[in-house]
Protein backbone atom coordinates (compact mmCIF):
# COMPACT_ATOMS: atom_id res chain seq x y z
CA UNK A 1 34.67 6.42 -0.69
CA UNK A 2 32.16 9.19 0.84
CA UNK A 3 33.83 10.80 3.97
CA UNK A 4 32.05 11.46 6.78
CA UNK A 5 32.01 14.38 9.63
CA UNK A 6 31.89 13.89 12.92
CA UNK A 7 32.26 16.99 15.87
CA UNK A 8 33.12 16.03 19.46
CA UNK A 9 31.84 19.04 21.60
CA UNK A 10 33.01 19.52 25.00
CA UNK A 11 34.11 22.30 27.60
CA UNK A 12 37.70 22.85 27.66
CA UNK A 13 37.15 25.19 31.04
CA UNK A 14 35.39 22.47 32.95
CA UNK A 15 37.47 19.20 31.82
CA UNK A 16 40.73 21.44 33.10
CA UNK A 17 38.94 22.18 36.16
CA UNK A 18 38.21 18.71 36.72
CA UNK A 19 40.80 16.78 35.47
CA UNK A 20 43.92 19.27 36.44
CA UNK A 21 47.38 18.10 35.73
CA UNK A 22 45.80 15.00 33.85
CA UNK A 23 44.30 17.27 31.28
CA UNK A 24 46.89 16.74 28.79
CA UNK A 25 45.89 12.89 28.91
CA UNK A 26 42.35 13.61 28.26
CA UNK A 27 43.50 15.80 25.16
CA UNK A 28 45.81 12.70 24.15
CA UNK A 29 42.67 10.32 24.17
CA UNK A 30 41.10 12.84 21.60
CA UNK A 31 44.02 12.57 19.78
CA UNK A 32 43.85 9.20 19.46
CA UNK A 33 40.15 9.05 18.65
CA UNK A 34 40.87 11.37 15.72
CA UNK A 35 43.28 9.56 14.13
CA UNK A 36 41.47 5.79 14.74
CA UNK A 37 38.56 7.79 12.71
CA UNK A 38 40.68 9.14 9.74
CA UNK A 39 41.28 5.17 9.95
CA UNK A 40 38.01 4.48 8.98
CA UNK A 41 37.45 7.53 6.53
CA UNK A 42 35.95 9.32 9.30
CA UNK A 43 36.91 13.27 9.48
CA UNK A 44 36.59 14.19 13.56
CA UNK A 45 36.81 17.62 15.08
CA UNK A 46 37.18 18.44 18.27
CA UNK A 47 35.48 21.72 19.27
CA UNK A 48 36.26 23.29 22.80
CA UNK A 49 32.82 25.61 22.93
CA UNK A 50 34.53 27.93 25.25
CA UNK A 51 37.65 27.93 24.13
CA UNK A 52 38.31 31.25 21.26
CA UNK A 53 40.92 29.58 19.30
CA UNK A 54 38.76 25.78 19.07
CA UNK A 55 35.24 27.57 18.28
CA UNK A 56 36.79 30.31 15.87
CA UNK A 57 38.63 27.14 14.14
CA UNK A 58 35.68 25.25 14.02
CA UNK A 59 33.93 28.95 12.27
CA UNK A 60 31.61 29.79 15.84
CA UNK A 61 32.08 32.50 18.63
CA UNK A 62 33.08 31.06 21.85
CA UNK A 63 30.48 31.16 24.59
CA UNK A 64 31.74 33.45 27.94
CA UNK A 65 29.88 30.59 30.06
CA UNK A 66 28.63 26.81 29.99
CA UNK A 67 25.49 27.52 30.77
CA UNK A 68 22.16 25.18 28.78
CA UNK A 69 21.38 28.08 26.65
CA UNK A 70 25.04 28.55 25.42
CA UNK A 71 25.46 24.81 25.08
CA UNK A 72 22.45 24.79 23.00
CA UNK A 73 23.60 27.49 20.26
CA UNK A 74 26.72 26.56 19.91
CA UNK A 75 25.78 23.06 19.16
CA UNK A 76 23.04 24.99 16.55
CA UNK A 77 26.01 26.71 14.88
CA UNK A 78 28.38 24.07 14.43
CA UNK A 79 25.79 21.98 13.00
CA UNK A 80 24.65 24.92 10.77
CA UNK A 81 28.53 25.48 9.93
CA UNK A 82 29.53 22.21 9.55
CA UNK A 83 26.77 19.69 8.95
CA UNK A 84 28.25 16.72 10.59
CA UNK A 85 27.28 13.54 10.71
CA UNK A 86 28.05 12.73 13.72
CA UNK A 87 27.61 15.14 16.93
CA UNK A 88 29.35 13.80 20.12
CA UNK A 89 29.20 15.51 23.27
CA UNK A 90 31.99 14.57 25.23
CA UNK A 91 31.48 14.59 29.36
CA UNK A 92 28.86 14.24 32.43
CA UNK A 93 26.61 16.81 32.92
CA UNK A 94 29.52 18.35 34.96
CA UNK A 95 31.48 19.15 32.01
CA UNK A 96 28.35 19.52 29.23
CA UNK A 97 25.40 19.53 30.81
CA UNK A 98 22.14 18.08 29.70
CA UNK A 99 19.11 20.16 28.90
CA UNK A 100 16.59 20.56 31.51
CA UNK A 101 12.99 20.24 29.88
CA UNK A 102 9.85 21.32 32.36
CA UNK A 103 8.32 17.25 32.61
CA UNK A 104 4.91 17.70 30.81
CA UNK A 105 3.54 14.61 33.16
CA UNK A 106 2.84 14.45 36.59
CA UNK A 107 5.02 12.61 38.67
CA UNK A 108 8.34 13.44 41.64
CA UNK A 109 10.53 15.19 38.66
CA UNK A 110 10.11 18.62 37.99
CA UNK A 111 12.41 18.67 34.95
CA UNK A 112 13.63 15.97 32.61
CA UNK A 113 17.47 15.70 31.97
CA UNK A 114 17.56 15.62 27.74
CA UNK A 115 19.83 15.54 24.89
CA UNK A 116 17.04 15.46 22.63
CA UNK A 117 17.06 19.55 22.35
CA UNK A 118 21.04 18.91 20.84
CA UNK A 119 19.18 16.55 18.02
CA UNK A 120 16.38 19.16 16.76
CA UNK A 121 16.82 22.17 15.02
CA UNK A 122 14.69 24.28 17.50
CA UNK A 123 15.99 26.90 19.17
CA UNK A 124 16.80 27.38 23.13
CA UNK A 125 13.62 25.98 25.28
CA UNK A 126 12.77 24.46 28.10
CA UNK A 127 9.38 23.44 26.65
CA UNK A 128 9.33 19.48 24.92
CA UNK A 129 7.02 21.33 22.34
CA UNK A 130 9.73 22.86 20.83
CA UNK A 131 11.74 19.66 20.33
CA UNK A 132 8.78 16.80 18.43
CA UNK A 133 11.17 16.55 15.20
CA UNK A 134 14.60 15.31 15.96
CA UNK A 135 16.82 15.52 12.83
CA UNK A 136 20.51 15.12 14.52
CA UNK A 137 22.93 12.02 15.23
CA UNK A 138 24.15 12.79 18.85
CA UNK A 139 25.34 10.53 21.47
CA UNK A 140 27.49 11.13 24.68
CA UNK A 141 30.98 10.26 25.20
CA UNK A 142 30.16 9.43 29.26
CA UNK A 143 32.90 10.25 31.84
CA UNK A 144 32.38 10.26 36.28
CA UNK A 145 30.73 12.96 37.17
CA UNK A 146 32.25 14.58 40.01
CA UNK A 147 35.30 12.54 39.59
CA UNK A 148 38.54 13.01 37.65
CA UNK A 149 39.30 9.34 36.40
CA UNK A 150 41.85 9.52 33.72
CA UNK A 151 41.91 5.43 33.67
CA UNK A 152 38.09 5.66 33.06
CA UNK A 153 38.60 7.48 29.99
CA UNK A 154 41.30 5.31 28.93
CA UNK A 155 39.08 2.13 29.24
CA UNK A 156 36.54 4.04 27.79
CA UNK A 157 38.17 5.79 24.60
CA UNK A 158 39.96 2.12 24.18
CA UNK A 159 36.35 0.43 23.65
CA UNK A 160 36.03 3.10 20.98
CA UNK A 161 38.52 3.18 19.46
CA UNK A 162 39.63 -0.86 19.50
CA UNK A 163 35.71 -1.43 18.53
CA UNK A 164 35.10 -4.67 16.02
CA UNK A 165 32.20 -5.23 14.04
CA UNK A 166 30.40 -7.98 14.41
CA UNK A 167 27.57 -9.92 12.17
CA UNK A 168 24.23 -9.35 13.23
CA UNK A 169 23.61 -12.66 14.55
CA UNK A 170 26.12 -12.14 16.96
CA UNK A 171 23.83 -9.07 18.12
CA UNK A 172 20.92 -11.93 18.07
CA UNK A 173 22.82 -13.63 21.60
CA UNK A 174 20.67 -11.50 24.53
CA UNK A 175 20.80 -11.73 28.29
CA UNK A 176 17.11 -9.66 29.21
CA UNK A 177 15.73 -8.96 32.67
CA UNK A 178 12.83 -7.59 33.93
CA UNK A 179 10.69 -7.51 36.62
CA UNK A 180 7.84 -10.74 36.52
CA UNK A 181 4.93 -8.19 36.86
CA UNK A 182 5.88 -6.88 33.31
CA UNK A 183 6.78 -10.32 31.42
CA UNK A 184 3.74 -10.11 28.74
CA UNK A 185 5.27 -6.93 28.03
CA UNK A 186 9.16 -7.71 27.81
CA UNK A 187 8.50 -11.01 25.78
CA UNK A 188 7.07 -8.89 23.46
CA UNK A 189 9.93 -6.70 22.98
CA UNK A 190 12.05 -9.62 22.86
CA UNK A 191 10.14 -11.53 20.35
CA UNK A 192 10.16 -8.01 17.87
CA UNK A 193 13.73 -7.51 18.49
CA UNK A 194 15.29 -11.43 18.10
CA UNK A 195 12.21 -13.18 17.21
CA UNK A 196 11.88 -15.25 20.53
CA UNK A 197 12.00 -14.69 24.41
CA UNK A 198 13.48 -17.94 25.55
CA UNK A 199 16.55 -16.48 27.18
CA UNK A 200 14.15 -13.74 29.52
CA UNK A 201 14.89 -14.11 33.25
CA UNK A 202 11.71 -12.97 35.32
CA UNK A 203 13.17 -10.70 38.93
CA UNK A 204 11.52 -12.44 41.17
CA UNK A 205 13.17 -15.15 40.87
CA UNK A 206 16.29 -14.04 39.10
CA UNK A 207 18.44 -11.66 41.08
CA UNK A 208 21.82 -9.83 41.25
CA UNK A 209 25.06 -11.89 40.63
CA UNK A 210 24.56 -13.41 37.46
CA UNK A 211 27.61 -15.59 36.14
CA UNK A 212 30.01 -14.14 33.25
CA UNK A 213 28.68 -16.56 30.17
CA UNK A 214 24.97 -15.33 30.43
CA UNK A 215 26.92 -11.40 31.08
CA UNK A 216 29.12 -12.15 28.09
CA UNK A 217 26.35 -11.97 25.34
CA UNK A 218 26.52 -8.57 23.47
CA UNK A 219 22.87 -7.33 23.41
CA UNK A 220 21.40 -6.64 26.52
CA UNK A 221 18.04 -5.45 27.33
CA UNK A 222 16.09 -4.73 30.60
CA UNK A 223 12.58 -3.97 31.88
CA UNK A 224 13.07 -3.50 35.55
CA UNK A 225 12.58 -0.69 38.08
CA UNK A 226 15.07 2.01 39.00
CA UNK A 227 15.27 4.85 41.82
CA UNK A 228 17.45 7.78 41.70
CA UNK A 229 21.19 7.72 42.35
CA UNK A 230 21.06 3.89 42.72
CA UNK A 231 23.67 1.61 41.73
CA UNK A 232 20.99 -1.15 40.98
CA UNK A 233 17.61 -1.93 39.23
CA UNK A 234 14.94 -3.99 41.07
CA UNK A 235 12.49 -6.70 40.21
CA UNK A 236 9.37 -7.34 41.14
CA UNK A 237 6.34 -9.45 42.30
CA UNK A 238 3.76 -8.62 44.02
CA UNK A 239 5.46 -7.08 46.85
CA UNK A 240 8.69 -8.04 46.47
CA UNK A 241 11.33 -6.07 45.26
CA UNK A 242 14.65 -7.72 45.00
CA UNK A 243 17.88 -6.70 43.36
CA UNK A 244 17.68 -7.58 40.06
CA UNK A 245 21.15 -6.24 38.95
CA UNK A 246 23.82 -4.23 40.63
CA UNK A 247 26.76 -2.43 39.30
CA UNK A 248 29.29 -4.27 41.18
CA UNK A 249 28.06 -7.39 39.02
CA UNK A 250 29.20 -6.18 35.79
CA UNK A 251 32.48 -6.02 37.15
CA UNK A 252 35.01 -8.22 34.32
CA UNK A 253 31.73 -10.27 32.44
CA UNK A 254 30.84 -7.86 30.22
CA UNK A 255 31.87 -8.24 26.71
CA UNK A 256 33.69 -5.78 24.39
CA UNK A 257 31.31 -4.10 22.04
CA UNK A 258 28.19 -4.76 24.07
CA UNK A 259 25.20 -2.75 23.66
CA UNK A 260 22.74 -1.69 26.30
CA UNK A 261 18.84 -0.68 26.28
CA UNK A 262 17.26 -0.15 29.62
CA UNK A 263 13.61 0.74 30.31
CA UNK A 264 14.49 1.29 33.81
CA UNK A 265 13.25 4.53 35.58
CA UNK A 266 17.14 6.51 35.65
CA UNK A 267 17.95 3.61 33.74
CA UNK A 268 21.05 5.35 32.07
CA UNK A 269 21.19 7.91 35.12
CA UNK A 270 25.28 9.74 35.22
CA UNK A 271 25.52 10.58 39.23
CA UNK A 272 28.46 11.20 41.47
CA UNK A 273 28.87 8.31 43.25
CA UNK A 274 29.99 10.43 46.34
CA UNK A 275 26.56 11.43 46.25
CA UNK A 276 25.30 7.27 46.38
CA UNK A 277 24.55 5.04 49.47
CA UNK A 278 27.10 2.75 48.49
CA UNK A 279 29.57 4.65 46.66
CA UNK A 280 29.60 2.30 43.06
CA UNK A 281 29.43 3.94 39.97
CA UNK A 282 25.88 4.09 38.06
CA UNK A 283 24.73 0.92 36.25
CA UNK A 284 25.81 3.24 32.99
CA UNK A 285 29.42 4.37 33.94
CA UNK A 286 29.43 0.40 35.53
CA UNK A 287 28.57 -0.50 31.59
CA UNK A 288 31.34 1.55 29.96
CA UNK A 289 34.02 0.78 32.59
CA UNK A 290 33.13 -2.74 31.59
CA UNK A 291 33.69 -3.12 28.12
CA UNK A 292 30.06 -1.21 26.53
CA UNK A 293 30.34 0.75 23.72
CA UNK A 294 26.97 1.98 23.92
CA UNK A 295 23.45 2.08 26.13
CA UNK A 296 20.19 3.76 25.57
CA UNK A 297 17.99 4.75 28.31
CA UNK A 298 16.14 7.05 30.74
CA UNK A 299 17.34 9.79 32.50
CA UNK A 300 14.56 9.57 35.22
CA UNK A 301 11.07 8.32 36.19
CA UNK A 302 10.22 6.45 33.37
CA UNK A 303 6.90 4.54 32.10
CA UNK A 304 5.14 1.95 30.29
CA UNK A 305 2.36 -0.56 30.76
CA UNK A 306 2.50 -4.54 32.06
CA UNK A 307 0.80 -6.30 29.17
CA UNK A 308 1.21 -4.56 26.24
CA UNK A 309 3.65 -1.97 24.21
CA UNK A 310 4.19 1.47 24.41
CA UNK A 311 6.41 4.11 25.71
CA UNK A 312 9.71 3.30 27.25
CA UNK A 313 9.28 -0.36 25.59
CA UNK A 314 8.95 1.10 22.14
CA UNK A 315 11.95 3.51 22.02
CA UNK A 316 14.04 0.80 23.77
CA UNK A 317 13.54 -1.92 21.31
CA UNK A 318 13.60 0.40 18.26
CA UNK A 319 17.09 1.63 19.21
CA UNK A 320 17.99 -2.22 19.59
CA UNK A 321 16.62 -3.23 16.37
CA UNK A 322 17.87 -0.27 14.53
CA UNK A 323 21.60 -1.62 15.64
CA UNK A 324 21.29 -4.90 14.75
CA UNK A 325 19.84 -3.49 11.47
CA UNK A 326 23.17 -2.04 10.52
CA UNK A 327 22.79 1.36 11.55
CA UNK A 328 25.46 3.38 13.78
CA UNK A 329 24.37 3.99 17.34
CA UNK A 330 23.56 7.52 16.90
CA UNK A 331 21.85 6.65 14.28
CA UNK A 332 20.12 3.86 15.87
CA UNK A 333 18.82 6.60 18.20
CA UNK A 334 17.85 9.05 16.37
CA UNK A 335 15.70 6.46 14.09
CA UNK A 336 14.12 4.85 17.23
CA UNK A 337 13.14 8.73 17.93
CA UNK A 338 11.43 9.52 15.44
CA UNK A 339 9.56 5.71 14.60
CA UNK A 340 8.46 6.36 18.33
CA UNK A 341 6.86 9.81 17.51
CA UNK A 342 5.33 8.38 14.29
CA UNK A 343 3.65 5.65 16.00
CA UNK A 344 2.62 7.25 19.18
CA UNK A 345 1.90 10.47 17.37
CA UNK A 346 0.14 12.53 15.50
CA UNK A 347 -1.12 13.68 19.26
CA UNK A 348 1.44 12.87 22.06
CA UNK A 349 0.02 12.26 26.10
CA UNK A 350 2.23 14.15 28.29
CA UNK A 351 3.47 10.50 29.00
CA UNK A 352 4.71 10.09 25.83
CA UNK A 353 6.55 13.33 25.68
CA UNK A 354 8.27 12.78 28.65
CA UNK A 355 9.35 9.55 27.46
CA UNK A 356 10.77 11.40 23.84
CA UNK A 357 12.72 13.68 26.18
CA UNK A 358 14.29 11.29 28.69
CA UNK A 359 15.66 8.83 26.36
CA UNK A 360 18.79 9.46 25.27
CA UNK A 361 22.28 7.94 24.35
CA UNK A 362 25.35 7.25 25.76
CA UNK A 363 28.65 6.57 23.86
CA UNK A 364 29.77 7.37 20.53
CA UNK A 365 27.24 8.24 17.82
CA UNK A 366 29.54 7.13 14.82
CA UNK A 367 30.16 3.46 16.27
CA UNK A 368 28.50 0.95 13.67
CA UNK A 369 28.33 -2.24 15.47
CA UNK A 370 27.45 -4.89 12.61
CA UNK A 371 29.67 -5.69 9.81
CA UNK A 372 28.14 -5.15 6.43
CA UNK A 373 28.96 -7.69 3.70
CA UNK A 374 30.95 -4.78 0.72
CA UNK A 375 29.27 -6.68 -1.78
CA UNK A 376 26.40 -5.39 -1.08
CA UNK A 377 25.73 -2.42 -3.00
CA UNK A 378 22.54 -1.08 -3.18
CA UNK A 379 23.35 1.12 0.29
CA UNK A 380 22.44 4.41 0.36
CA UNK A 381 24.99 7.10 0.65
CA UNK A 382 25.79 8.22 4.40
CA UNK A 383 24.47 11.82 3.13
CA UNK A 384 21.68 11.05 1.38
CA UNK A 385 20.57 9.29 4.68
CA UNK A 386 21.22 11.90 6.73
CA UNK A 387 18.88 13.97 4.28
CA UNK A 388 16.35 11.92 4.31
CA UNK A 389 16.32 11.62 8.25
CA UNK A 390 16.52 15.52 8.03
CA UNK A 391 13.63 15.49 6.26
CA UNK A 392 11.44 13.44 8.33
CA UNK A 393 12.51 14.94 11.26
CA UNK A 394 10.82 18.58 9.93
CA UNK A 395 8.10 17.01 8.17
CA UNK A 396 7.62 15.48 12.52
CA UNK A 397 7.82 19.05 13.78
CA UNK A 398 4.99 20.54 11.83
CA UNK A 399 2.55 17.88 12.21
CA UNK A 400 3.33 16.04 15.59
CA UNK A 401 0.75 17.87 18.10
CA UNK A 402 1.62 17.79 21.73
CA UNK A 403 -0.62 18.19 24.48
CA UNK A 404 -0.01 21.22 26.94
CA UNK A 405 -1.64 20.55 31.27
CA UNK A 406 -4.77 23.10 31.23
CA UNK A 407 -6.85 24.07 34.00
CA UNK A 408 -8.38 21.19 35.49
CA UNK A 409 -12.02 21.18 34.20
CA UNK A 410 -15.28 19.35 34.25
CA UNK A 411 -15.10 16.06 31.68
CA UNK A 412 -17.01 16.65 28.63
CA UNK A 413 -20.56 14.21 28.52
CA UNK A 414 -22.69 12.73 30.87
CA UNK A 415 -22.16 9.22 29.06
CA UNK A 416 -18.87 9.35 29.62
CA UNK A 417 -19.36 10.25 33.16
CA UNK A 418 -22.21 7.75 33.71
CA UNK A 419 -21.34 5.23 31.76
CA UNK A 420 -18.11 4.53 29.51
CA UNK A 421 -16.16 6.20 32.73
CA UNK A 422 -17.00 3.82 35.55
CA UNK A 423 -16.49 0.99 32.83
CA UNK A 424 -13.32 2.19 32.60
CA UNK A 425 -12.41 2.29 36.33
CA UNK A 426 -13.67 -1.05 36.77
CA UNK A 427 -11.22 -2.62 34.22
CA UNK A 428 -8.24 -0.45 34.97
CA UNK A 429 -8.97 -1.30 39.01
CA UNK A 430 -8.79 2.55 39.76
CA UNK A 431 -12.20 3.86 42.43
CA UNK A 432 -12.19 6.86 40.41
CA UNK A 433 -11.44 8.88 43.37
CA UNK A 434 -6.95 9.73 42.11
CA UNK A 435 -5.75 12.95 41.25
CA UNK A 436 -7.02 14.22 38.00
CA UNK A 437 -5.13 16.52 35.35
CA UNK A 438 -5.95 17.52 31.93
CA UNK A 439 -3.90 18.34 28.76
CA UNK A 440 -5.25 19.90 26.03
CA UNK A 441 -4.07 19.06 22.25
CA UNK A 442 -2.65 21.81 20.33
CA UNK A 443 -1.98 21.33 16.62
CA UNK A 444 1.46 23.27 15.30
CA UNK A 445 0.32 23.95 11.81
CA UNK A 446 -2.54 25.50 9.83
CA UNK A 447 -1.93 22.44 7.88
CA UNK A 448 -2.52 19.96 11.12
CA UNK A 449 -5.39 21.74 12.46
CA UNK A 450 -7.30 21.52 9.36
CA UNK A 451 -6.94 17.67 9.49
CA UNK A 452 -7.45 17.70 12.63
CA UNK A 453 -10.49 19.44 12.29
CA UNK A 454 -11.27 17.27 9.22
CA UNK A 455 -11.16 14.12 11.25
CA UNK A 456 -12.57 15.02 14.71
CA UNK A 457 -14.89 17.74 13.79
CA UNK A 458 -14.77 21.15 15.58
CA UNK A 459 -14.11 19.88 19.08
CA UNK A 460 -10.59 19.41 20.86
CA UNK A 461 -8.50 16.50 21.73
CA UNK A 462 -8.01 15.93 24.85
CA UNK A 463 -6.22 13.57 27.65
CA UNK A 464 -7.04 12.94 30.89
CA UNK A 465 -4.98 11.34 33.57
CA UNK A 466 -5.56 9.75 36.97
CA UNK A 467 -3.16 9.49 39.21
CA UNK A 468 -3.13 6.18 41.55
CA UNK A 469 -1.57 7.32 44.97
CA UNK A 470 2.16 5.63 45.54
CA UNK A 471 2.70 3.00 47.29
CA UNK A 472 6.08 3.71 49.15
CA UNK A 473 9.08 0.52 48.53
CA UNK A 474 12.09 2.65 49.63
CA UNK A 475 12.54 6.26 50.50
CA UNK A 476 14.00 5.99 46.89
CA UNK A 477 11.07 4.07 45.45
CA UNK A 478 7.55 5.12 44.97
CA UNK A 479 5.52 2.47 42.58
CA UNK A 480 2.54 4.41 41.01
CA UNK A 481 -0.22 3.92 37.70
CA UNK A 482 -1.37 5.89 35.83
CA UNK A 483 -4.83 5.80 33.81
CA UNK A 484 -4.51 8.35 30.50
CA UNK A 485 -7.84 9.20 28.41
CA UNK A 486 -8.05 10.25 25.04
CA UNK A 487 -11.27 12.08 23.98
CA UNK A 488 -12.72 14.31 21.53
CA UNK A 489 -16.07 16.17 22.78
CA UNK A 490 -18.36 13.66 23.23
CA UNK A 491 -15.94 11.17 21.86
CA UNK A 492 -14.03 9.12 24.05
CA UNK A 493 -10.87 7.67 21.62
CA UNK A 494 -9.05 5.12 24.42
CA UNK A 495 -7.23 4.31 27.19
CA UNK A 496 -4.07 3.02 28.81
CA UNK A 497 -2.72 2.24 31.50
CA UNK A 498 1.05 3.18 32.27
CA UNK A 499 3.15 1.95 34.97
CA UNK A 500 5.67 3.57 37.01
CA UNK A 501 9.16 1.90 35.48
């Protein structure tokens, strides 16, 4: 039987710091971890970054500081050293923090929270550019941030390490929720994912406090809004907002082994919940506390449009249907990456690479939630896998083109102004009057460009987006479109419209 490697990567300064005399029950958690894997042929290693005697074990030089920079290369180096499988950070960004990426769209965030930049092979950056071919399984072992809760962790590491396949169909039972002014688009999702969207509830009417036997399926999936440290996601219709699910509700109807995708703006948000209005945990520490073994979202403003697929709904139902496909978690997210940039792609609206940075994965990578029958097999090896996801993941870098904000300038014909333009306006309801930014498409190859020019000609692709001014819900929540143009010269290539999540 193949083995397979798995790293768990964590601070050893910071969980001390945090968890003080109850640090030698954290360390007994790993232990346990360790050995449930050697249960299941799986070799674990847990690597204290700043630690001399865990990184020069592991074959790496300790970092002198958790800083992004040092989190990033020391992640580089163990993967270089020890190829694993499986890369798990283990913490909030209070113990290992997330990578800040400068947000290539306009909108409130200056930066976007990522662990994409642990997944690709590109060095240090805050720039997204550097990070279009994810070839690494990582995930994130979630604890409180700004809390030491030992019995957290145990609940948590207990869901690991007690996890039980299932069979897919099992996976097939949803609960879904999303806000009624994006149904087209949900049922959608739903219908790729399970084939149907008879179980959707619309917000409005559905709201908050939903009993334990519609809780209890195991696949959950939602398309609702979400504001920043917020214990709850929000519906909506026309004007009204309501709570379409809170925290608190999760509390004891959640079943073991469930698995989460949200398309919710900070859908999968880690916050103090000091730092909250309320005081409850995040819907994603909520989710773990209650039985989850694993949930895929955003880390902050996130987007999509009403009637139709793309962004946030894509990389939400590929992770779902990469599960329920057989694949681990981490796996499931590292697929759903890189399907995401191969459909969206070969050029990527600053839209779309905000939404490849901000989706990420919580809980551990190496947890393969559907039973496979052993008779079948005609599987792949684990490492052949992994080199073939390698593979793609390079073959993504060099020919993925993102799009880089330029110096607002004059749009290119006067058809397009006189014409096609207005046309445009009219259908996507915008006066033509919102902020206006452009990006300009850079190819990263000799190899790219040369299509690129074989395709379009000599001119440049561009994308232009208008910005619809907010309309104000909450001091938390500002609801916004966005109208993104795609055009070559004279050429316009399409439109969309995106929605504020």
């Amino acid at each position: 039987m193949e083995t397979t490697v798995k790293i768990i990567v964590s601070s050893k300064k910071n969980l001390q710091a945090k968890y003080e005399k109850k640090f030698t029950a954290v360390e007994k958690l790993f232990s346990d971890l360790i050995a449930a894997d050697k249960k299941k042929n799986i070799i674990t290693s847990l690597v204290y970054i700043d630690d001399s005697a865990s990184a020069n074990k592991a074959g790496i030089k300790a970092v002198k500081s958790i800083t992004r920079a040092s989190c990033k290369k020391a992640v580089d180096d163990l993967y270089k050293k020890l190829q694993p499988a499986y890369i798990a950070i283990f913490g909030a960004q209070d113990i290992f923090p997330f990578q800040e990426i400068i947000n290539p769209a306009q909108d409130d965030d200056d930066t976007v929270p990522s662990d994409l930049p642990y997944a690709c092979d590109g060095a240090y950056s805050n720039k997204i550019s550097s990070f279009t071919g994810p070839t690494r399984v990582v995930g994130r072992i979630p604890d409180i941030p700004g809390r030491g809760d030992i019995d957290y962790l145990k609940i948590v590491f207990k869901n690991i390490i007690s996890h039980k396949q299932v069979k897919a169909d099992k996976l097939m039972n949803y609960f879904s929720v999303t806000a009624a002014v994006w149904k087209k688009s949900t049922q959608q999702s739903l219908i790729s994912i399970f084939g149907n969207c008879a179980k959707l509830k619309d917000s409005p009417p559905a709201v908050s406090g939903y009993p334990a036997a519609e809780l209890k399926r195991l696949t959950h999936f939602y398309n609702c809004h979400g504001s920043p440290i917020d214990s709850k996601y929000y519906g909506q219709k026309g004007n009204n907002y309501p709570t379409a699910l809170d925290a608190p509700d999760l509390k004891g109807k959640v079943s073991a082994g469930a698995i989460v995708a949200a398309e919710c703006c900070y859908g999968v948000q880690l916050y103090n919940p000091d730092d909250s209005d309320n005081n409850e945990l995040s819907i994603a520490n909520a989710y773990f506390k209650n039985k989850a073994v694993a949930m895929a979202g955003s880390s902050n403003i996130a987007y999509g449009p009403a009637d139709s697929q793309g962004l946030a709904d894509l990389i939400a139902q590929y992770f779902i249907k990469n599960v329920i496909a057989g694949a681990s978690t981490g796996r499931a997210m590292l697929e759903a990456r890189q399907k995401f940039l191969s459909v969206s792609g070969p050029q990527l609206d600053p839209y779309e690479l905000k939404t490849l940075a901000q989706f990420y994965l919580l809980g551990d990578p190496s947890l393969v939630p559907v039973f496979k029958d052993p008779i079948d097999t005609g599987e792949e090896t684990n490492k052949n896998r992994r080199l073939n996801l390698f593979n793609k993941g390079v073959n993504l870098s060099a020919t993925v083109a993102p799009s880089e904000r330029v110096v607002f300038q004059k749009s290119g014909t006067k058809s397009l102004i006189s014409g096609e333009l207005e046309k445009i306006f009219k259908l996507a309801g915008f006066s033509g009057q919102e902020d206006e930014f452009h990006y300009k498409v850079k190819p990263k190859s000799s190899r790219n460009s040369a299509f690129a020019k074989a395709m379009m000609g000599t001119e440049e692709v561009m994308f232009r987006a208008f910005i619809r001014k907010p309309e104000t819900i909450s001091k938390k929540l500002n609801i916004f479109d966005v109208l993104v143009l795609k055009e070559s010269g004279d050429t316009l290539l399409g439109w969309k419209i995106y929605h504020r999540k």
